[in-house]
C-alpha atoms as a PDB file:
ATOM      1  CA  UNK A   1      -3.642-166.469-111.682  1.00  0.00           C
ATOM      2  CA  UNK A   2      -2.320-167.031-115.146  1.00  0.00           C
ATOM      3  CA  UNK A   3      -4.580-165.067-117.672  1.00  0.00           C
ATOM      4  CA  UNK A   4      -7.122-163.893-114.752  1.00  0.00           C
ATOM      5  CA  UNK A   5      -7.638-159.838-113.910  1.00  0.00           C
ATOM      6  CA  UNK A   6      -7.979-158.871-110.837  1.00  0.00           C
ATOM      7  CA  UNK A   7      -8.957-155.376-110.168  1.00  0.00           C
ATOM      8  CA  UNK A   8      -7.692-154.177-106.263  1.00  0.00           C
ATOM      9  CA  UNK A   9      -9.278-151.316-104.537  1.00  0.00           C
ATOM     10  CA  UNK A  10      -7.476-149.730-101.839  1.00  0.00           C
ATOM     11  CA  UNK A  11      -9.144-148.024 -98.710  1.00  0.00           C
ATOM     12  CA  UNK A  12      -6.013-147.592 -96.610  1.00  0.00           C
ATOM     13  CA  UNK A  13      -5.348-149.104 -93.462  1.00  0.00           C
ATOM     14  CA  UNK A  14      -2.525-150.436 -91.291  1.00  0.00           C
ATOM     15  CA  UNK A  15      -1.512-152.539 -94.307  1.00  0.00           C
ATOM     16  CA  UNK A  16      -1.115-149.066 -96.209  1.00  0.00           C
ATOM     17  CA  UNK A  17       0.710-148.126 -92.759  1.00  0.00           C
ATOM     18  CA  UNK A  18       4.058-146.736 -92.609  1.00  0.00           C
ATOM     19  CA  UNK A  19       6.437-145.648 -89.587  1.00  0.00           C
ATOM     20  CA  UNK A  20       5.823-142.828 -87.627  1.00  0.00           C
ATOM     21  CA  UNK A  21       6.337-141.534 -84.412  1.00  0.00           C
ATOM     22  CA  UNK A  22       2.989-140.255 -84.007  1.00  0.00           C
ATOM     23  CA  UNK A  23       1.476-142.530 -81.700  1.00  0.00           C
ATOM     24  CA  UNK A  24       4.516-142.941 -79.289  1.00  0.00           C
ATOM     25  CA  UNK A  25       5.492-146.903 -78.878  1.00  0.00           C
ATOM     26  CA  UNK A  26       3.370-147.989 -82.048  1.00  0.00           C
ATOM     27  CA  UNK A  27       5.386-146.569 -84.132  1.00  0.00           C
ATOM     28  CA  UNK A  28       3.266-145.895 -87.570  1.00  0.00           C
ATOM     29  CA  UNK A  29       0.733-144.272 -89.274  1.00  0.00           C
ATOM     30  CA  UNK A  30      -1.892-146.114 -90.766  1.00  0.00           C
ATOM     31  CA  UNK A  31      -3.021-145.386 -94.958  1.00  0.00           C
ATOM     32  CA  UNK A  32       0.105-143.662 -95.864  1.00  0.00           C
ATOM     33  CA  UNK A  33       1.233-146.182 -98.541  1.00  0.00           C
ATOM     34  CA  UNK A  34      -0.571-146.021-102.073  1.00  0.00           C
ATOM     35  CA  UNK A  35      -2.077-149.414-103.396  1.00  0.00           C
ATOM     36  CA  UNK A  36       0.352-149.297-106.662  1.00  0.00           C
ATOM     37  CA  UNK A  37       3.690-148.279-104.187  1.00  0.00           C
ATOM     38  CA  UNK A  38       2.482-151.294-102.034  1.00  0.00           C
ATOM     39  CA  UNK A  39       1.809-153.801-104.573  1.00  0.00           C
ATOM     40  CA  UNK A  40       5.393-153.309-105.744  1.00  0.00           C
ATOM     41  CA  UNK A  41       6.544-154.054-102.689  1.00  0.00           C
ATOM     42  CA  UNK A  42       5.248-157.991-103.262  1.00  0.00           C
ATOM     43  CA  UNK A  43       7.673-159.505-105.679  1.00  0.00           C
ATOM     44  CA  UNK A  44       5.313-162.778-105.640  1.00  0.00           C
ATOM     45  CA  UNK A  45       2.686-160.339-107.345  1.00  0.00           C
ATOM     46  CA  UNK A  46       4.781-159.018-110.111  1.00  0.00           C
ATOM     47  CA  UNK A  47       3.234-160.178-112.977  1.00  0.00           C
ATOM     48  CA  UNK A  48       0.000-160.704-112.138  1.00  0.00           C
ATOM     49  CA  UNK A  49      -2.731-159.075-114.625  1.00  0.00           C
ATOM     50  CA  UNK A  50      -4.588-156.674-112.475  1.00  0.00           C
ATOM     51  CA  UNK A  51      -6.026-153.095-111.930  1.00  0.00           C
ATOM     52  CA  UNK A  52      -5.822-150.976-108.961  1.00  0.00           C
ATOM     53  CA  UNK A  53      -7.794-148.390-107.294  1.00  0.00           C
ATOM     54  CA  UNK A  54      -7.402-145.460-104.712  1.00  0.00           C
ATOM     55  CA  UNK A  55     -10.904-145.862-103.499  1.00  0.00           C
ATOM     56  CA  UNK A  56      -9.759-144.093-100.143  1.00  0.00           C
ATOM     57  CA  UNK A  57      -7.139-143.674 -98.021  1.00  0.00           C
ATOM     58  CA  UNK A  58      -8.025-143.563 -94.249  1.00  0.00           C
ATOM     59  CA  UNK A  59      -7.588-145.651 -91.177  1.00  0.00           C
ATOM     60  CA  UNK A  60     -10.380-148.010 -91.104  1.00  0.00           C
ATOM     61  CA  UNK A  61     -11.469-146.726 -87.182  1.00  0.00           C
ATOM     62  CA  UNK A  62     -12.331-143.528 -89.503  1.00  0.00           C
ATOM     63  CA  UNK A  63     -14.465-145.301 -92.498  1.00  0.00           C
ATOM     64  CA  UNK A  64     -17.347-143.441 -93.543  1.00  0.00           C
ATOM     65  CA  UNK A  65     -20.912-144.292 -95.300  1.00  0.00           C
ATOM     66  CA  UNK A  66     -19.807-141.866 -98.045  1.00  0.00           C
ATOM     67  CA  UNK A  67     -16.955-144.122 -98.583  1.00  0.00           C
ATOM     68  CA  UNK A  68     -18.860-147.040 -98.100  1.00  0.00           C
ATOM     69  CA  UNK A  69     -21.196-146.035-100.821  1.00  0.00           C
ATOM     70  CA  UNK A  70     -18.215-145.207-103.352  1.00  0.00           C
ATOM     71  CA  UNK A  71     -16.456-148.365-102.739  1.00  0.00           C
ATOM     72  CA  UNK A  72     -19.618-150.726-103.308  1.00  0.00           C
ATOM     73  CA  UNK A  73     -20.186-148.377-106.029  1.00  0.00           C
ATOM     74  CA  UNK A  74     -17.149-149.299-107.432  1.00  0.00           C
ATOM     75  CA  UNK A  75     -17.498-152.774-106.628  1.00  0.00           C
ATOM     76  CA  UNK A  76     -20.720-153.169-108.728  1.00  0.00           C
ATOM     77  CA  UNK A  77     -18.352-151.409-112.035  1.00  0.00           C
ATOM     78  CA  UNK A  78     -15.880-154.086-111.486  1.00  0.00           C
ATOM     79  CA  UNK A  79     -17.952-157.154-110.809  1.00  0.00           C
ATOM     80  CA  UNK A  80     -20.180-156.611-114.224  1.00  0.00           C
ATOM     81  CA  UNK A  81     -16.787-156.440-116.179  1.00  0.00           C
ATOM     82  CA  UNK A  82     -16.560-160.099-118.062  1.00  0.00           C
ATOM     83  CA  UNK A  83     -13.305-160.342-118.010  1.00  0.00           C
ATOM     84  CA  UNK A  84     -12.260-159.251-114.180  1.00  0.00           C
ATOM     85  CA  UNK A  85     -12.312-163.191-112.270  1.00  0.00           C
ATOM     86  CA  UNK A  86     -12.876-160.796-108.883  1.00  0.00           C
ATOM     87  CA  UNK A  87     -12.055-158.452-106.471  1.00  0.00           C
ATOM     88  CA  UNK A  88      -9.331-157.204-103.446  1.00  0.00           C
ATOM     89  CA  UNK A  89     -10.208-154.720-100.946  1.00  0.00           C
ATOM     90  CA  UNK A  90      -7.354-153.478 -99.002  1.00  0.00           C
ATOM     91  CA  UNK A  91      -8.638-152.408 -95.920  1.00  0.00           C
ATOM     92  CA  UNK A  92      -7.683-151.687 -92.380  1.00  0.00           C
ATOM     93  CA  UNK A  93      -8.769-154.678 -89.456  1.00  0.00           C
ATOM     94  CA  UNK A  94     -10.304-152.173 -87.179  1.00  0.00           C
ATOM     95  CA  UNK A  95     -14.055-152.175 -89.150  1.00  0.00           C
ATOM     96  CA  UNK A  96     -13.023-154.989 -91.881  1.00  0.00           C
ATOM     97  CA  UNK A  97     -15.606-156.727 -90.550  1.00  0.00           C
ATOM     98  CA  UNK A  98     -18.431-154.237 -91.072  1.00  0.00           C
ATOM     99  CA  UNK A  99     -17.238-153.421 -94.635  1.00  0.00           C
ATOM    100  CA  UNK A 100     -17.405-156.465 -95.373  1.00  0.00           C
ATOM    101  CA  UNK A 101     -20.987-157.629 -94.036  1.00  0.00           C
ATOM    102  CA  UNK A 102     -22.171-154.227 -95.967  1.00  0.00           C
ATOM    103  CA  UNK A 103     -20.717-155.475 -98.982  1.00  0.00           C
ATOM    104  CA  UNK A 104     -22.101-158.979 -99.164  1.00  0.00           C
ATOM    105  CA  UNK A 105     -25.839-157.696 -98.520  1.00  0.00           C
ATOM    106  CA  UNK A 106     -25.874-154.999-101.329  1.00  0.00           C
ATOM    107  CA  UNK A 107     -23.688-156.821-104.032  1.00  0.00           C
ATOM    108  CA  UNK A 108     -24.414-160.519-102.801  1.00  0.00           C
ATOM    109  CA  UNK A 109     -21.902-161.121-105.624  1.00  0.00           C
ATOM    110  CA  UNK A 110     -21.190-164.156-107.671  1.00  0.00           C
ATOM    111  CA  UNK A 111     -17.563-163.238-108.092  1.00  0.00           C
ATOM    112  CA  UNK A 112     -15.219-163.346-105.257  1.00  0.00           C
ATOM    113  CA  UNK A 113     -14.770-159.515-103.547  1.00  0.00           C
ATOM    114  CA  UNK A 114     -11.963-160.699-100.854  1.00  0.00           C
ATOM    115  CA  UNK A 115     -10.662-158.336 -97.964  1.00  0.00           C
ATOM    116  CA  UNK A 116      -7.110-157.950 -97.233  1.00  0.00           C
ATOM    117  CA  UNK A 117      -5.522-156.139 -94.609  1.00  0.00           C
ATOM    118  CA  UNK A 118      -2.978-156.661 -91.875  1.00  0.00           C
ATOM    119  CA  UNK A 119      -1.669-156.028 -88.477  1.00  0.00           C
ATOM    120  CA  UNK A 120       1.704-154.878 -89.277  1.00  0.00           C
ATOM    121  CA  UNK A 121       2.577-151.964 -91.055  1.00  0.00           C
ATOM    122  CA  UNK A 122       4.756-152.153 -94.423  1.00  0.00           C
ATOM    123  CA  UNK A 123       7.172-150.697 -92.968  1.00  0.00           C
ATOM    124  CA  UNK A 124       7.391-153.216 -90.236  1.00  0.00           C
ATOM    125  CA  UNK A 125      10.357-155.639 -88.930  1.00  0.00           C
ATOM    126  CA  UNK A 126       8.416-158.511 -90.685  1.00  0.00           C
ATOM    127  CA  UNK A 127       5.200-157.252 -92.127  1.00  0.00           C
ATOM    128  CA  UNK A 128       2.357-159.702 -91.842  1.00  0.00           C
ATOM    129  CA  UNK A 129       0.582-157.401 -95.317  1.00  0.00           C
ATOM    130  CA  UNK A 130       2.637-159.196 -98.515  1.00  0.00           C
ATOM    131  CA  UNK A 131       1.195-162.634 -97.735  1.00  0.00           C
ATOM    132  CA  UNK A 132      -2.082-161.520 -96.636  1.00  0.00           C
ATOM    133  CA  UNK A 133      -2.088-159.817-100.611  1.00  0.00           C
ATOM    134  CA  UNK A 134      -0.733-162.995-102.281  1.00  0.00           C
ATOM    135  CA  UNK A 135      -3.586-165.102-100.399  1.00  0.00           C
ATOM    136  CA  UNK A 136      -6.097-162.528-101.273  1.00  0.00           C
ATOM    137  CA  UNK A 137      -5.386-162.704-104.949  1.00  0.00           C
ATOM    138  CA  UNK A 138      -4.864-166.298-104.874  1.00  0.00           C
ATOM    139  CA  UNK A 139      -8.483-166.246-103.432  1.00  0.00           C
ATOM    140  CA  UNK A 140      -9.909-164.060-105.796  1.00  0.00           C
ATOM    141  CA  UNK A 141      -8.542-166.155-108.889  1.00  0.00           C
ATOM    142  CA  UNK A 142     -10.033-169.007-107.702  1.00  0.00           C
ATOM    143  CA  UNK A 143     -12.664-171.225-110.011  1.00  0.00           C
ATOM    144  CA  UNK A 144     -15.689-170.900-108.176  1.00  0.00           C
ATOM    145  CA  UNK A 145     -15.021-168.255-105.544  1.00  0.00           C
ATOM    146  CA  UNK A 146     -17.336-166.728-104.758  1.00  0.00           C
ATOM    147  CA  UNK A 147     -19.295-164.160-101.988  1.00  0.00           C
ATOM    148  CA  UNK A 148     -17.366-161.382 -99.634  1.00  0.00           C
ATOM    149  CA  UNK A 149     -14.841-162.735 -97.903  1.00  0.00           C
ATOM    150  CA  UNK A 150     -11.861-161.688 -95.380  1.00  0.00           C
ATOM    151  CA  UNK A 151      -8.227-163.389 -95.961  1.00  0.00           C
ATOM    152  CA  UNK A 152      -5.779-162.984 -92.855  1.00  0.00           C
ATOM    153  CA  UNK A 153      -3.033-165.267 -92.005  1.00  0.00           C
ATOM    154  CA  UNK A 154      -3.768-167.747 -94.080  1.00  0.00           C
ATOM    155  CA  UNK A 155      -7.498-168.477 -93.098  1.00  0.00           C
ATOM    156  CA  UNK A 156     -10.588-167.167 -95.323  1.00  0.00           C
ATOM    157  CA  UNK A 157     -13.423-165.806 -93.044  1.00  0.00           C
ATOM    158  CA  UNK A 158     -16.962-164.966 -94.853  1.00  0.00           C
ATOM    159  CA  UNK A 159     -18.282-161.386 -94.741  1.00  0.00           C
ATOM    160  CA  UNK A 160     -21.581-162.961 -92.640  1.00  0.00           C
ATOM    161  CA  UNK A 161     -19.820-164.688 -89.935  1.00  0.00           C
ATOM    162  CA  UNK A 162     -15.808-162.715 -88.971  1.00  0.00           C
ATOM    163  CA  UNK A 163     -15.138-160.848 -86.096  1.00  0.00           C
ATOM    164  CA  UNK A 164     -12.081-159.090 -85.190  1.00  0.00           C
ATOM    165  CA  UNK A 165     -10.974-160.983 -81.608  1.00  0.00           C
ATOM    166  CA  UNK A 166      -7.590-159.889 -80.940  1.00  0.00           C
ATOM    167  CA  UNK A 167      -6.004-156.600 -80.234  1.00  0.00           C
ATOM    168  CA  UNK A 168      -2.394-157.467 -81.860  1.00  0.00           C
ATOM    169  CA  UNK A 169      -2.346-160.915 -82.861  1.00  0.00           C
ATOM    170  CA  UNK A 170      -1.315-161.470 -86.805  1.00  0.00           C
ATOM    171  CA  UNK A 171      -4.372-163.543 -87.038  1.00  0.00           C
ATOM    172  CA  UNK A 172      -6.840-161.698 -84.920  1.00  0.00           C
ATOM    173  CA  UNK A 173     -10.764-162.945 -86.621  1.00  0.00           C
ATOM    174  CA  UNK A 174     -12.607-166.033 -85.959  1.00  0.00           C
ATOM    175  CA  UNK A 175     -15.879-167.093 -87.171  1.00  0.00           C
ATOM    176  CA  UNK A 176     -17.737-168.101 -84.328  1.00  0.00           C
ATOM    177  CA  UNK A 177     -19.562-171.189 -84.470  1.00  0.00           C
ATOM    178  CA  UNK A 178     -19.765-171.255 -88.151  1.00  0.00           C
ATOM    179  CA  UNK A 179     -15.791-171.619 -88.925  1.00  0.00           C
ATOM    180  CA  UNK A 180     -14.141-170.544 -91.389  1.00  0.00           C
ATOM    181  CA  UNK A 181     -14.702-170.814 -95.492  1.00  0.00           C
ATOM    182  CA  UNK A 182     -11.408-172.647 -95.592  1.00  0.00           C
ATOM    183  CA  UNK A 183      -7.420-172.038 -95.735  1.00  0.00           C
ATOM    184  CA  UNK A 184      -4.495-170.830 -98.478  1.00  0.00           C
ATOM    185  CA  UNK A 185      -1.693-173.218 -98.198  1.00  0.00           C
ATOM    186  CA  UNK A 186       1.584-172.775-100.158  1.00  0.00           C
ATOM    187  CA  UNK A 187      -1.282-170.539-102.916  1.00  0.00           C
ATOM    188  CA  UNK A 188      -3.860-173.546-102.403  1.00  0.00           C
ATOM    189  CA  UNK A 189      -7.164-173.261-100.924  1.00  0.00           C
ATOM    190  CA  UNK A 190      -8.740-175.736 -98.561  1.00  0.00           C
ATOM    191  CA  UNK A 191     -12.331-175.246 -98.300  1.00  0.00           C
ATOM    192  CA  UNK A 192     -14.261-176.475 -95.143  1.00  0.00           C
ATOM    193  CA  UNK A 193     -17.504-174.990 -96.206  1.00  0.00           C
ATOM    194  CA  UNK A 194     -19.212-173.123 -98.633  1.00  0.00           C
ATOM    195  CA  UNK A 195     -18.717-169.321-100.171  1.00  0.00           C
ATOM    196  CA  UNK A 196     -21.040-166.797 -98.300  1.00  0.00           C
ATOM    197  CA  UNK A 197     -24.320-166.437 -99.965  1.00  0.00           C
ATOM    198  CA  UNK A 198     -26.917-163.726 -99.094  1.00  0.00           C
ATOM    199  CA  UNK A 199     -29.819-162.133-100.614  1.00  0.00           C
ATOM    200  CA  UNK A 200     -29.355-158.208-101.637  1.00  0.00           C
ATOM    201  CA  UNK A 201     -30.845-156.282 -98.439  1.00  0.00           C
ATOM    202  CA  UNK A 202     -30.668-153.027 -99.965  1.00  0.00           C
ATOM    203  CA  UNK A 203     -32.014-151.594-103.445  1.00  0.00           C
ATOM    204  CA  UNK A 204     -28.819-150.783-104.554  1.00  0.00           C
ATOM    205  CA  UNK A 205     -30.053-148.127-106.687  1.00  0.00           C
ATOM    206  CA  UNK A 206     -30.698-146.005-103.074  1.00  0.00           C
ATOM    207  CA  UNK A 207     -26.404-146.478-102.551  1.00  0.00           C
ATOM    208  CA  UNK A 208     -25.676-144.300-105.795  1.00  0.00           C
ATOM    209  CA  UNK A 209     -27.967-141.223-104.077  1.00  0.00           C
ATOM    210  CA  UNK A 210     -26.163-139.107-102.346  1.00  0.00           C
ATOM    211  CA  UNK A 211     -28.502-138.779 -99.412  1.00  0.00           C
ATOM    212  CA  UNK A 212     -28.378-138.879 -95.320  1.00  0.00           C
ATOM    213  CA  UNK A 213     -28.640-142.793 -94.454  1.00  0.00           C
ATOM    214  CA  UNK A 214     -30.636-143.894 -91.701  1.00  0.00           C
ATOM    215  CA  UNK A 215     -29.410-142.935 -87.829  1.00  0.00           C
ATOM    216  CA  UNK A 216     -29.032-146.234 -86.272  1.00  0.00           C
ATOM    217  CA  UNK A 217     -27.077-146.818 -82.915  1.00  0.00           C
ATOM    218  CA  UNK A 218     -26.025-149.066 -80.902  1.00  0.00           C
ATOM    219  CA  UNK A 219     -26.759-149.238 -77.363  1.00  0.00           C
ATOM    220  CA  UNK A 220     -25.396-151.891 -74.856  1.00  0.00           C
ATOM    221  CA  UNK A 221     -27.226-153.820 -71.767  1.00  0.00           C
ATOM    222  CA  UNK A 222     -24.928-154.338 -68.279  1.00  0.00           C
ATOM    223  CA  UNK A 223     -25.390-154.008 -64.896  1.00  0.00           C
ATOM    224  CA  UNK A 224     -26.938-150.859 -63.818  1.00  0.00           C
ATOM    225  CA  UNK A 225     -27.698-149.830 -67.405  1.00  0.00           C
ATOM    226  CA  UNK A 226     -30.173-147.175 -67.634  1.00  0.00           C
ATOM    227  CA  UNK A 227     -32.929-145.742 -70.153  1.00  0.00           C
ATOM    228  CA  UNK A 228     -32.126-142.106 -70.812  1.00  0.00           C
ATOM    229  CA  UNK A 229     -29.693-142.669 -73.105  1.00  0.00           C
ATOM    230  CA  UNK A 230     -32.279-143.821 -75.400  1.00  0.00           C
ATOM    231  CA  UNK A 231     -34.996-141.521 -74.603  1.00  0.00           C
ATOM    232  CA  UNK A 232     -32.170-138.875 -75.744  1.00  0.00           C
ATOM    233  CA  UNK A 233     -31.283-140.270 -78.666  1.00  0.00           C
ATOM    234  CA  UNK A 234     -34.878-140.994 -79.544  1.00  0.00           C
ATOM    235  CA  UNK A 235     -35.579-136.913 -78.992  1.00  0.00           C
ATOM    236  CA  UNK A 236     -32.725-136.376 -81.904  1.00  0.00           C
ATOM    237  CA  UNK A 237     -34.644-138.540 -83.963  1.00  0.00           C
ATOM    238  CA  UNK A 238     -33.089-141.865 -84.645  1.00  0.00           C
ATOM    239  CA  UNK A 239     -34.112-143.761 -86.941  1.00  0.00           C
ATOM    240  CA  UNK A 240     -33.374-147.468 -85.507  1.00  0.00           C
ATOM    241  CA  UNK A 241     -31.505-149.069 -82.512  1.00  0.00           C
ATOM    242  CA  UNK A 242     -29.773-152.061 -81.850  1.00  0.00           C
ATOM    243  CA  UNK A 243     -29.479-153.628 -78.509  1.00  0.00           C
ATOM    244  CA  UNK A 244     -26.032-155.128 -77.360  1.00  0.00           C
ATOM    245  CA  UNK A 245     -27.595-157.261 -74.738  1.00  0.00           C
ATOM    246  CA  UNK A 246     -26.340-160.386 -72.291  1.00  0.00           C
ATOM    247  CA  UNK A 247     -26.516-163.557 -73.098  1.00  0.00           C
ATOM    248  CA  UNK A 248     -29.547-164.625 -75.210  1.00  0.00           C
ATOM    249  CA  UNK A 249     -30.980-160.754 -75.741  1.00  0.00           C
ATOM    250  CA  UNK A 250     -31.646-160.434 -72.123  1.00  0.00           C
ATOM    251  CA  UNK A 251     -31.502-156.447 -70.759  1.00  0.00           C
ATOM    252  CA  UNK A 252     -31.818-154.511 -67.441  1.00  0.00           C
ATOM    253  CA  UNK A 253     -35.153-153.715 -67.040  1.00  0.00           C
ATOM    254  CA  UNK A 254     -34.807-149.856 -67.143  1.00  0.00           C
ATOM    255  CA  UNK A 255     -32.905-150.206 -70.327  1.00  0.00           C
ATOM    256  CA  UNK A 256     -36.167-152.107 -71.620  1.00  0.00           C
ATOM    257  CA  UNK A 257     -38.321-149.738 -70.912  1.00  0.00           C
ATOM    258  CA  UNK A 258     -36.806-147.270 -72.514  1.00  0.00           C
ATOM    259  CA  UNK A 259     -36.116-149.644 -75.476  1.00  0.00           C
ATOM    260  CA  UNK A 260     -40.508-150.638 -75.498  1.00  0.00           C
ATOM    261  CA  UNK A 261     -41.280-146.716 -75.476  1.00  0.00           C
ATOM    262  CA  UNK A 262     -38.709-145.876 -78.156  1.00  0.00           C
ATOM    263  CA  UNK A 263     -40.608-148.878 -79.933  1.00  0.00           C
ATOM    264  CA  UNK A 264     -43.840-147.585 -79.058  1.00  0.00           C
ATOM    265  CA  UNK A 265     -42.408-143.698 -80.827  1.00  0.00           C
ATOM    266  CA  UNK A 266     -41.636-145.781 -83.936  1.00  0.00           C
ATOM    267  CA  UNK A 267     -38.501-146.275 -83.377  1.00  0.00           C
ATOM    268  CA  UNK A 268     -37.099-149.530 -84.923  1.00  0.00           C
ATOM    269  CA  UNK A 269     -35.349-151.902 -82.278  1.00  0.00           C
ATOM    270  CA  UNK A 270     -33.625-155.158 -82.464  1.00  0.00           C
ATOM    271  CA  UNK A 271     -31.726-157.283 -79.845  1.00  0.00           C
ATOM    272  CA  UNK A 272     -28.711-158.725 -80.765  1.00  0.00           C
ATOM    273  CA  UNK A 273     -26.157-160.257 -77.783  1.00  0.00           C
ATOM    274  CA  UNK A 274     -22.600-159.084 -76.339  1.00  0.00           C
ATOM    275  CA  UNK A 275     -21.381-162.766 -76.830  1.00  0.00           C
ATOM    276  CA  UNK A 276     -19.160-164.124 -79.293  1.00  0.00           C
ATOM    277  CA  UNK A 277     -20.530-166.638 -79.206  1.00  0.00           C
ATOM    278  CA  UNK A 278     -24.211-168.222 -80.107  1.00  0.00           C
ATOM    279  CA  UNK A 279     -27.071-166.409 -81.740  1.00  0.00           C
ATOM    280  CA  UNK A 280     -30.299-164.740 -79.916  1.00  0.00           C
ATOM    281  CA  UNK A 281     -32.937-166.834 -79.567  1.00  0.00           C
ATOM    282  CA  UNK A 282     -36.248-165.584 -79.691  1.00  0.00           C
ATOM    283  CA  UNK A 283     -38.828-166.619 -77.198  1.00  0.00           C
ATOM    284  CA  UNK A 284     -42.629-167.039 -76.551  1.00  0.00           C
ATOM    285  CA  UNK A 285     -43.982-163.275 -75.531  1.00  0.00           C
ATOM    286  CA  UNK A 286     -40.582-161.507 -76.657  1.00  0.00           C
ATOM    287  CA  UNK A 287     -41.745-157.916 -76.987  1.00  0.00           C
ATOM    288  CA  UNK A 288     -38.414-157.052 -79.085  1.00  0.00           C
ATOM    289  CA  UNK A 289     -37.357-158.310 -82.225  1.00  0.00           C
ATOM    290  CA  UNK A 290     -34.068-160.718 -82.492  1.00  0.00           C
ATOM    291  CA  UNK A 291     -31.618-158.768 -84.842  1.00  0.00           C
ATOM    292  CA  UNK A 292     -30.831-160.720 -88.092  1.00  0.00           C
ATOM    293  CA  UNK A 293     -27.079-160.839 -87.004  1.00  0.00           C
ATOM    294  CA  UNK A 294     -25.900-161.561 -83.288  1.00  0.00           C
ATOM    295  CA  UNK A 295     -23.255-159.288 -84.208  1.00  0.00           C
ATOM    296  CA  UNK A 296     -24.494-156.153 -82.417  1.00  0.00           C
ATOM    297  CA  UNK A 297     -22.600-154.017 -85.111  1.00  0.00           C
ATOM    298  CA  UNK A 298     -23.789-155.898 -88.163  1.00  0.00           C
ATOM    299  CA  UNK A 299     -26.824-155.566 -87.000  1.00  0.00           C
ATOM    300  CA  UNK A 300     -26.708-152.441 -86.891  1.00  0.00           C
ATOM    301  CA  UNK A 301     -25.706-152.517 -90.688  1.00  0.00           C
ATOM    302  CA  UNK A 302     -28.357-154.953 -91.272  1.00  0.00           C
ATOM    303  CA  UNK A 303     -31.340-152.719 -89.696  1.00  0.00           C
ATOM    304  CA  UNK A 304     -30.000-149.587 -91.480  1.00  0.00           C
ATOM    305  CA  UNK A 305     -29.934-151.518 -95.034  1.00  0.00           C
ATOM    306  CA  UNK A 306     -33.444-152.275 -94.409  1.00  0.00           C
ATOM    307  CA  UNK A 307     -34.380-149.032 -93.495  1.00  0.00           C
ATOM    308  CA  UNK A 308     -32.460-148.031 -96.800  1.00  0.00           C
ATOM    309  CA  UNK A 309     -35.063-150.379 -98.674  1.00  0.00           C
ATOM    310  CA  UNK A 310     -38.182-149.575 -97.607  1.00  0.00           C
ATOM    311  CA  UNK A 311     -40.406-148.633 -99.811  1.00  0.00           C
ATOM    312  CA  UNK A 312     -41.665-144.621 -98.627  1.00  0.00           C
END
C-alpha cells in the first residue's frame, strides 16, 4: 500500500459496535465507534496513507436512501481524485449487500470501492473487524481492482452477486452460483474471476436532488398468499413491486392476480425468486417481467434505479 491513498468512509455498523447491555445476551451496540478511533485500533494499518470519513453512523438494519445518496455522493468526490488508488466503506452486514449493489449501478467505478464490515463488535473477545479492514485496504490498493466489492473473512464477494447467508457466522455471504471474485491470503489476493462490471442504471445527476425516490416494495409468494396486500399498497400509490416468488418466479394464483391488475394500474412489476440459488427464467406467455436480479431485494434496487432514470 506503499505510496497509495486510500480514502475510508464510515457508515457505522457492528464493526463500529461497542459493548452494551442493551440488547440483553448480545451484548453491544452497533455504530458507536468513530472510523478514526477504530482505525487506531489496527496496528497493521498504522502507516498507511489514507483519508477517512464520517459518512454516517447507524446500524445498517436502519440505512436510509438519504444516506445512500450522500455516501455515493461522496463516493463519486473520491473516485475522480487522481491520486486516491480506491475506496473502503465500513458498513454494517445486515444491508451490506444492498449498499453495495446500489453502489456498483450508479458509480460502475473503475477504481476499487470495497465494503468492510464484521460480525463482532470491537469491543469483542476476538473481534473478527481488524482483519476484515487490513483485507479491505489490501483490496483497495490493488493494481487493477476494480468494481464494488464486499471483503469478509478473507473472501472478496462482488456487489452483483453477495448475499448475507448466516445469522452469526464470521463469514456469513456467499455468491451463489457465480463464486466469489477471489481471496486475501497473508495481504495477497487470489482472484478466481473477474472485478464486477456493470453499466450505470441511474443518471447520477437525479442522486444529488434531494427528492422522494420511487416507492418500490417487495412482496413475497407462499402458500396461501393472497392479493390485497397489493391492491392496498397499489391504492397508496406505489410506484413499482417486486415479487419474491418460488422457485423459477412461480406465484399463488390470487397473488397473481393482484400482481396483473396492479400491472394493468401502471404499476411496474417484476418477479424475482425466494431461492438462493439459480436465476428466474422467463418463459413462453410469461405475463410478468423476470427482475434483472434474482435477488428479490436487489431487485428491488434495480427497478427503483430505473424508475430514477426515466426520462419524464
Amino acid at each position: 500500500m506503499i505510496g497509495k491513498k486510500i480514502v475510508v468512509l464510515a457508515t457505522g455498523g457492528t464493526i463500529a459496535g461497542a459493548a452494551s447491555t442493551a440488547h440483553g445476551n448480545l451484548g453491544y451496540t452497533a455504530a458507536q465507534i468513530g472510523i478514526d478511533e477504530l482505525l487506531a485500533g489496527v496496528p497493521a494499518l498504522q502507516g498507511v496513507e489514507r483519508v477517512t470519513e464520517q459518512v454516517s453512523q447507524i446500524d445498517s438494519k436502519d440505512m436510509s436512501f438519504g444516506v445512500w445518496r450522500t455516501l455515493a455522493l461522496r463516493c463519486a468526490h473520491w473516485l475522480a481524485r487522481p491520486d486516491v488508488a480506491g475506496l473502503v466503506v465500513t458498513h454494517g452486514t445486515d444491508t451490506a449487500e444492498e449498499t453495495a449493489f446500489f453502489l456498483q449501478h450508479v458509480l460502475a467505478p473503475a477504481k476499487p470501492v470495497v465494503i468492510a464490515c464484521a460480525m463482532r463488535p470491537a469491543t469483542a473477545l476476538s473481534p473478527d473487524g481488524p482483519q476484515n479492514l487490513v483485507d479491505a485496504l489490501a483490496v483497495a490498493a490493488s493494481d487493477g481492482a476494480r468494481g464494488v466489492v464486499l471483503v469478509c473473512a478473507g473472501v472478496i464477494h462482488s456487489a452483483l452477486d453477495v448475499s448475507k447467508q448466516h445469522t452469526f457466522r464470521v463469514d456469513p455471504f456467499v455468491s451463489g452460483d457465480a463464486g466469489p471474485v477471489g481471496y486475501v491470503e497473508e495481504g495477497q489476493l487470489r482472484l478466481a474471476r473477474e472485478w464486477p462490471v456493470s453499466a450505470v442504471l441511474a443518471i447520477p445527476q437525479a442522486l444529488a436532488e434531494d427528492g422522494a425516490w420511487p416507492r418500490v416494495e417487495i412482496v413475497m409468494s407462499h402458500a396461501g398468499a393472497e392479493g390485497r396486500w397489493v391492491r392496498a399498497l397499489v391504492k397508496e400509490g406505489i410506484d413499482g413491486l417486486v415479487v419474491a416468488a418460488t422457485g423459477n418466479g412461480m406465484m399463488h394464483r390470487d397473488l397473481e392476480a393482484a400482481l396483473l391488475e396492479a400491472q394493468s394500474r401502471g404499476v411496474i412489476v417484476v418477479r424475482a425468486t425466494r431461492c438462493t440459488q439459480g436465476r428466474v427464467i422467463g418463459l413462453p406467455g410469461d405475463t410478468l417481467p423476470v427482475a434483472a436480479s434474482a435477488s428479490p431485494a436487489k431487485a428491488r434496487i434495480a427497478l427503483m434505479l430505473e424508475l430514477m432514470g426515466a426520462p419524464g
